[in-house]
Protein backbone atom coordinates (compact mmCIF):
# COMPACT_ATOMS: atom_id res chain seq x y z
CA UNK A 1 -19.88 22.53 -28.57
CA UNK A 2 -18.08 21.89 -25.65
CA UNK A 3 -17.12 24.79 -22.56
CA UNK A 4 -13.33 24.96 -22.57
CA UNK A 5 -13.24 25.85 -19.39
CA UNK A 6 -16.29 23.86 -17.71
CA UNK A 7 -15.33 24.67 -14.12
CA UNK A 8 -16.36 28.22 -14.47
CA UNK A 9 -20.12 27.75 -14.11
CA UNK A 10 -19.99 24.42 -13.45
CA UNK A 11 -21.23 22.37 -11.09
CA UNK A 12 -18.86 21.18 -8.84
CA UNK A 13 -19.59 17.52 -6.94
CA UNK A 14 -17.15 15.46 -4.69
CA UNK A 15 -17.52 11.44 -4.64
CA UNK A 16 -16.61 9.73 -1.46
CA UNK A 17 -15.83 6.01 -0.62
CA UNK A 18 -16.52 2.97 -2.67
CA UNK A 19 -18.10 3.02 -5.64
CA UNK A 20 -20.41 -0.24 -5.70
CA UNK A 21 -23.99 -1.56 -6.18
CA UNK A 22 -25.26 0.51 -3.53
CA UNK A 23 -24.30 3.95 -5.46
CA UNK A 24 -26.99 6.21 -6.91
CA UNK A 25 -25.24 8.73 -9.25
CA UNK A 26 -28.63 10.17 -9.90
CA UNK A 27 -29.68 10.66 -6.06
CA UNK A 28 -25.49 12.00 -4.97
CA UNK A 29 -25.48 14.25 -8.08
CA UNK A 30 -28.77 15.48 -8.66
CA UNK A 31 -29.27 17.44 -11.91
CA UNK A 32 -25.95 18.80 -13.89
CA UNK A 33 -26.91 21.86 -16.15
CA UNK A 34 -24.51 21.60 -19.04
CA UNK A 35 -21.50 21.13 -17.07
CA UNK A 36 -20.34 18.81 -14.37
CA UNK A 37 -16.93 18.93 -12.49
CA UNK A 38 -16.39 15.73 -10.29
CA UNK A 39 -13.37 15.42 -7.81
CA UNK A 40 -12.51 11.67 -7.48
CA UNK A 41 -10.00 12.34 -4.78
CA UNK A 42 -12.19 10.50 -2.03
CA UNK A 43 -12.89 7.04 -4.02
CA UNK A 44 -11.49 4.72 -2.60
CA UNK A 45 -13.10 1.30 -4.11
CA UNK A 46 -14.67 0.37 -7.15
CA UNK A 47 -16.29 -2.72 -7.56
CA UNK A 48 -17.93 -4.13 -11.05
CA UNK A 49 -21.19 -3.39 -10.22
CA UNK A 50 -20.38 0.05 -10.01
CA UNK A 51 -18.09 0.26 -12.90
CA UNK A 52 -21.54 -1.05 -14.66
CA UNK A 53 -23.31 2.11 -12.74
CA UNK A 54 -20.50 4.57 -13.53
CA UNK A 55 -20.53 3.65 -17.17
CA UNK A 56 -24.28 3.56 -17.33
CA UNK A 57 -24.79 7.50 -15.55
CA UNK A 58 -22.11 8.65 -17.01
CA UNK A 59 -22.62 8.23 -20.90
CA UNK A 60 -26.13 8.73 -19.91
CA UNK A 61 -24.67 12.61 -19.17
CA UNK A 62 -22.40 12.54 -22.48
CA UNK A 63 -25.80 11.64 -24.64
CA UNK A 64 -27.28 14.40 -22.81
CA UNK A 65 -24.62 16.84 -23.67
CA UNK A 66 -22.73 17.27 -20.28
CA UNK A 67 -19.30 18.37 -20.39
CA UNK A 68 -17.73 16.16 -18.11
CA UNK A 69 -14.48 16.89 -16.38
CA UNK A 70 -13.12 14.23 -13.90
CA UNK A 71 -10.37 15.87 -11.33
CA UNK A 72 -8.27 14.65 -8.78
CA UNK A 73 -8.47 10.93 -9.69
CA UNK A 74 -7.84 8.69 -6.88
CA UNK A 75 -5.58 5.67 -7.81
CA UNK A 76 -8.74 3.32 -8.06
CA UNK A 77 -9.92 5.64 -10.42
CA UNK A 78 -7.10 5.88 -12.08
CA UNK A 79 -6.82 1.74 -12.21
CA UNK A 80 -10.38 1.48 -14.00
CA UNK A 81 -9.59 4.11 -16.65
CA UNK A 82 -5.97 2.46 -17.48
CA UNK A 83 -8.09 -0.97 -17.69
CA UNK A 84 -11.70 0.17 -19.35
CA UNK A 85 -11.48 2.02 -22.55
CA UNK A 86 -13.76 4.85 -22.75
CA UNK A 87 -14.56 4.76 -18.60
CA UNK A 88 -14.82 8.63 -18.30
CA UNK A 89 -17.69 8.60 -20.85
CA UNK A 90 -16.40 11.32 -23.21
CA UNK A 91 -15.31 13.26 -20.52
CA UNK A 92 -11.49 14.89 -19.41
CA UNK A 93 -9.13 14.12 -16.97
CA UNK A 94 -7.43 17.04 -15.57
CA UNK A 95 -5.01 15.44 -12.64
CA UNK A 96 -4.96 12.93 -10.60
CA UNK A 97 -2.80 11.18 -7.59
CA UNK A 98 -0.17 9.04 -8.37
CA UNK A 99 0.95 6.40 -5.81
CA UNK A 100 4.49 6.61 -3.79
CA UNK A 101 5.88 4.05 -1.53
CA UNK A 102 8.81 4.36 1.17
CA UNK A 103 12.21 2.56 0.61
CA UNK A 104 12.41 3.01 4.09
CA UNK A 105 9.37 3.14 6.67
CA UNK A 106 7.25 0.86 3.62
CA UNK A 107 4.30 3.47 4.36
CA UNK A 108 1.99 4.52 1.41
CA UNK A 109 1.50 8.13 0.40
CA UNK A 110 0.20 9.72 -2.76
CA UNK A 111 0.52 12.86 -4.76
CA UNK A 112 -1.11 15.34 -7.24
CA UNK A 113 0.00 15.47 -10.45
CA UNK A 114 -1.80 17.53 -13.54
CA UNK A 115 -2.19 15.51 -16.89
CA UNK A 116 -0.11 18.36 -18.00
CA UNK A 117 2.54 17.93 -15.56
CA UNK A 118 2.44 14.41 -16.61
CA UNK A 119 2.89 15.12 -19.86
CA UNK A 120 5.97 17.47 -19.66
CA UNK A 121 7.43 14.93 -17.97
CA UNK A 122 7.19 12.17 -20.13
CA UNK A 123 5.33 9.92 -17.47
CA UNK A 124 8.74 9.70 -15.95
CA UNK A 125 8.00 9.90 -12.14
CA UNK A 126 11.23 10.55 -9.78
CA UNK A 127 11.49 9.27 -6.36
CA UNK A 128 9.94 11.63 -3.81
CA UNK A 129 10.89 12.67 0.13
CA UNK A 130 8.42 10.27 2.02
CA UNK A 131 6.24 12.93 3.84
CA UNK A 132 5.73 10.39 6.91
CA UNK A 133 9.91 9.29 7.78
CA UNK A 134 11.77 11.73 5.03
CA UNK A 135 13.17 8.50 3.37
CA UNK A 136 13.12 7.92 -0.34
CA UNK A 137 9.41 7.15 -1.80
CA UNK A 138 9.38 5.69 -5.00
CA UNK A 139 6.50 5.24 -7.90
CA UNK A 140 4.36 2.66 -6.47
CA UNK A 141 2.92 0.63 -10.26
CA UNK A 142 3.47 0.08 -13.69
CA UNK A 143 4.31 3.63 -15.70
CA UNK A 144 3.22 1.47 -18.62
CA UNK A 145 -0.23 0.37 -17.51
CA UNK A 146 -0.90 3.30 -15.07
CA UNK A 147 -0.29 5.88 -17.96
CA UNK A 148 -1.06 4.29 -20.95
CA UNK A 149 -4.34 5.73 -21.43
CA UNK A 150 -2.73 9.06 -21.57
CA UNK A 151 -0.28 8.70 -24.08
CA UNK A 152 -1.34 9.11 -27.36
């Protein structure tokens, strides 16, 4: 059965940078215990060679019996589980960033959102103050494709 909560007792690993042919899940990880917590905040590539890696560990862990929880999900995370079903391996999503852009100064920014959060709102994202020029920032993709995989 799975732990409701699996952040209390967990183990708790960050992922930085790209996510490629040259990433070792096994060697950044180490071993799990029964319960993983990963913050995807940091990832800031993924390439198909390590979407093949990803999905490889990954369901590797969910075989094994590792309650997976995925947090803070970067929006190139975010990109390859809108696109491949099934990419966090049995695991949960608990919040990730969703992608602003200025109306005014055209500079990127990002912010936190909770799946619940995401929920309650109906995926309907309103514009934000752009933390760089205090213009208006606006949703930067597709609510349709960027949130499909969470409707339902």
């Amino acid at each position: 059965m799975s732990n409701p909560n699996p952040a209390a007792g967990s183990k708790q690993v960050a992922l930085t940078g790209s996510i490629d042919e040259r990433t070792n899940f096994q060697t950044l990880i180490g071993e799990t215990g029964k319960s993983l917590v990963l913050d995807l905040s940091a990832i800031t590539r993924v390439n198909s060679s390590g979407i093949r890696s990803w999905k490889q560990y990954f369901d590797g862990l969910n075989k094994a019996g590792v309650d997976l929880l995925f947090t803070k999900a970067s929006p190139p995370i975010v990109e390859q589980i809108a696109i491949f079903k099934n990419f966090l391996c049995g695991g949960r999503l608990d919040s990730m960033f969703v992608p602003f852009l200025c109306t005014k100064c055209d500079k990127n920014s990002e912010v936190l959102f909770t799946v619940e959060q995401l929920k309650q709102i109906n995926f309907q994202i309103k514009e934000i103050k752009c933390k760089f020029c205090a213009g208006k920032a606006e949703f930067d993709d597709d609510p349709d494709l960027y949130f499909n995989f969470l409707k339902g």
